[in-house]
Protein backbone atom coordinates (compact mmCIF):
# COMPACT_ATOMS: atom_id res chain seq x y z
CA UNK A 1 71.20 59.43 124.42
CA UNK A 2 69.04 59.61 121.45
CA UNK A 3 69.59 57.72 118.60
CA UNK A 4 71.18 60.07 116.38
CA UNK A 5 74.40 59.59 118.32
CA UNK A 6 74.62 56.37 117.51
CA UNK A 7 76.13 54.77 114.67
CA UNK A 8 74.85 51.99 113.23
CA UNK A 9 76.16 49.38 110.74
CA UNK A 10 74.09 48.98 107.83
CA UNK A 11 76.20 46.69 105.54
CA UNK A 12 79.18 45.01 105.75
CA UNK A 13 80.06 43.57 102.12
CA UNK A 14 83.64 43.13 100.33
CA UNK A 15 85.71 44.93 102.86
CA UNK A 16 83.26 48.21 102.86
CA UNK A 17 80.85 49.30 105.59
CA UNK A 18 78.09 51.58 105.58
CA UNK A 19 77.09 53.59 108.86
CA UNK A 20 74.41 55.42 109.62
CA UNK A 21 75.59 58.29 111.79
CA UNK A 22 72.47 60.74 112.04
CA UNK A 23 70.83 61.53 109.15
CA UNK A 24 74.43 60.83 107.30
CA UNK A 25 75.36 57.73 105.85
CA UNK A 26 79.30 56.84 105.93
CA UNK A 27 80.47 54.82 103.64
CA UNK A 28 84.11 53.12 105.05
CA UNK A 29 86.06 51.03 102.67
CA UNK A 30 89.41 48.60 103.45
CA UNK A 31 91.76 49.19 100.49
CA UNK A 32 93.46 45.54 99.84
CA UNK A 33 97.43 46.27 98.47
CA UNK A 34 98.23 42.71 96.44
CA UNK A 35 101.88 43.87 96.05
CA UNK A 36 102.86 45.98 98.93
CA UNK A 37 104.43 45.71 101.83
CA UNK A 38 102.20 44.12 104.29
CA UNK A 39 101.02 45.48 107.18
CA UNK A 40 103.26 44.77 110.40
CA UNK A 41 99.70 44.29 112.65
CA UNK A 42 96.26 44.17 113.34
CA UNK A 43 95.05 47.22 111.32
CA UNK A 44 94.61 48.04 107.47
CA UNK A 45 97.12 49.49 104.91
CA UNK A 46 94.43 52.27 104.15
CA UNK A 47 90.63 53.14 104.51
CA UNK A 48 88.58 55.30 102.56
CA UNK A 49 85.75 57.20 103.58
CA UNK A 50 83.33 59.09 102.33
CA UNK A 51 86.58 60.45 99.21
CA UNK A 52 88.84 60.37 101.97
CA UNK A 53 92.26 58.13 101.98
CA UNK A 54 93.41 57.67 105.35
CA UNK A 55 96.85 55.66 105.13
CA UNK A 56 98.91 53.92 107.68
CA UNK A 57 102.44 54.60 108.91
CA UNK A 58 104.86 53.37 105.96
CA UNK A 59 108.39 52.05 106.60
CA UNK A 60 111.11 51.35 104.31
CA UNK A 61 110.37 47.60 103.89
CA UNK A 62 110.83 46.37 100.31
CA UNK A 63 107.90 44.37 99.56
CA UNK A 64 109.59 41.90 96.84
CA UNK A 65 112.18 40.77 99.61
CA UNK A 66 110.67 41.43 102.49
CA UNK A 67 113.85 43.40 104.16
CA UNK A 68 114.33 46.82 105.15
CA UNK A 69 116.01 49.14 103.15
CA UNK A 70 118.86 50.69 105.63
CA UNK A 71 121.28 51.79 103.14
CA UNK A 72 120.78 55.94 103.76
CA UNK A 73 117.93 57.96 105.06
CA UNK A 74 117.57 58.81 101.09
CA UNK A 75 116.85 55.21 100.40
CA UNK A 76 114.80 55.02 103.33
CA UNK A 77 112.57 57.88 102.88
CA UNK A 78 112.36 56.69 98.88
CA UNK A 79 111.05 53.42 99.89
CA UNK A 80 108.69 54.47 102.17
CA UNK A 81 107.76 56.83 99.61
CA UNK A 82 107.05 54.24 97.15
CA UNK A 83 105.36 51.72 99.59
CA UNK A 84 102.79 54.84 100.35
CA UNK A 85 102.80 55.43 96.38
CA UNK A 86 101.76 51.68 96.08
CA UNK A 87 98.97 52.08 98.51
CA UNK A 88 97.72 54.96 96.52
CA UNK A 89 97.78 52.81 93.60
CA UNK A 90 95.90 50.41 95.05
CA UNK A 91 93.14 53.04 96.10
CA UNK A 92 92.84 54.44 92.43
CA UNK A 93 94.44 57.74 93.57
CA UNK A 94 97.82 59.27 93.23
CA UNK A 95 100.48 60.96 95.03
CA UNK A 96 98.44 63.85 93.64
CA UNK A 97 96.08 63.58 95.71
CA UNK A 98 97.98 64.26 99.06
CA UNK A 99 96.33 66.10 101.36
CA UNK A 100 98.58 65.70 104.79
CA UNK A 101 101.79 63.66 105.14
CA UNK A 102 103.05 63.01 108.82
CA UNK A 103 106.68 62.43 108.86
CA UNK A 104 108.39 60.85 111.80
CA UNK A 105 112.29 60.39 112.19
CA UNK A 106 114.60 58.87 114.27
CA UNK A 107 117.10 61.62 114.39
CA UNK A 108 115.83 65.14 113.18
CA UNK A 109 119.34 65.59 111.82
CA UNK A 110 117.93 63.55 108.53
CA UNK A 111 115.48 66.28 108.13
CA UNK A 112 117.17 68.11 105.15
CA UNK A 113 118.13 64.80 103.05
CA UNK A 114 114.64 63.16 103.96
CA UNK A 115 113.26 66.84 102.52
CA UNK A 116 115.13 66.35 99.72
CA UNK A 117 113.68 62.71 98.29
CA UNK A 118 110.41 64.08 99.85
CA UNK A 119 110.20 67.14 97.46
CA UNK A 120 110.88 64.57 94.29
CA UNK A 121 107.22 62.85 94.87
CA UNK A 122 105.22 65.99 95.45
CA UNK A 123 106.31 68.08 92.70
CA UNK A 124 103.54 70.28 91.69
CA UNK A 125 102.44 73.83 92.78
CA UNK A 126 100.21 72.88 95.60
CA UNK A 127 102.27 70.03 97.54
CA UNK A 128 100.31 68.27 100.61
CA UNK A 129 100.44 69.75 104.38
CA UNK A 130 103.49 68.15 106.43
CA UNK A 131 104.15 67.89 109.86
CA UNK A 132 107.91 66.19 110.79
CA UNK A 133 108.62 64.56 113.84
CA UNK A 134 111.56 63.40 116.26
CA UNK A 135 110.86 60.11 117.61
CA UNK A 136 112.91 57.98 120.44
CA UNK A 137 112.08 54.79 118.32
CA UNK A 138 110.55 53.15 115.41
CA UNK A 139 108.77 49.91 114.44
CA UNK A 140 111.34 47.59 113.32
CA UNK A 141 114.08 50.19 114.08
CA UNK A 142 113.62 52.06 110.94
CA UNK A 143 115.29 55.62 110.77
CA UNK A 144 111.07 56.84 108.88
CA UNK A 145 107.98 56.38 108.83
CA UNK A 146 105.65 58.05 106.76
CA UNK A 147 101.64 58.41 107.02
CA UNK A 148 99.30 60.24 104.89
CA UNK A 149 95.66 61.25 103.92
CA UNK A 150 94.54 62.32 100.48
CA UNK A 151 91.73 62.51 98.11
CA UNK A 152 90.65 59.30 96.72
């Protein structure tokens, strides 16, 4: 293999990375969330590279009190929503910026009300690309979970 299809780490400082990947460099960045709902594992909230925001799977956990909101799928999906909008924040991007959501449910029955709170944070004329789900199960036994990548 030649070495041009390797990558190799040229700096690791502050939570970024730069690769080497070619003649390419690749810049990779963790983005640390002070106030939102932390993550349920070993992986990070979100990572941008190279203007790229690639965010994790969401869930309707509430961040100030640490429980999940289980009220309706609508308060569900708006929590999720928000923890994802949070994230963005964090990033120095907006809900804008969405490129691709992917939407997993519990029961594809929810599809219509989860479309409707959906439709409220992606109002303008060129909303992000969606794919929705059914799923047999959920972490934490949440009825959605949302993930996303955008411009940031």
């Amino acid at each position: 293999m030649s070495a041009s299809n390797h990558s190799v780490i040229l700096a690791v400082q502050n939570f970024r990375s730069l690769f080497l990947k070619g003649n390419e460099v690749v810049m990779k960045e963790k983005i640390i969330v002070e106030n939102g709902a932390p993550p349920g594992g070993p992986y990070s909230p979100a990572i941008r590279a190279n203007g790229l925001l690639f965010i994790s799977g969401q869930i309707p956990l509430n961040p100030e009190t640490g429980t999940l909101v289980t009220d309706s799928i609508q308060d569900e999906v708006r929590q999720t929503l928000e923890n994802i909008k949070v994230v963005m924040e964090a990033a120095g991007s907006t809900m804008d910026n969405a490129l691709k959501c992917t939407v997993y449910l519990r029961n594809f029955q929810d599809f219509q009300s989860m479309n409707e709170v959906y439709a409220t944070y992606f109002p303008s004329d060129i909303p992000p690309t969606r794919t929705t789900v059914e799923v047999s199960s959920l972490a934490k036994g949440v009825n959605v979970e949302i993930d996303m990548i955008a411009l940031g």
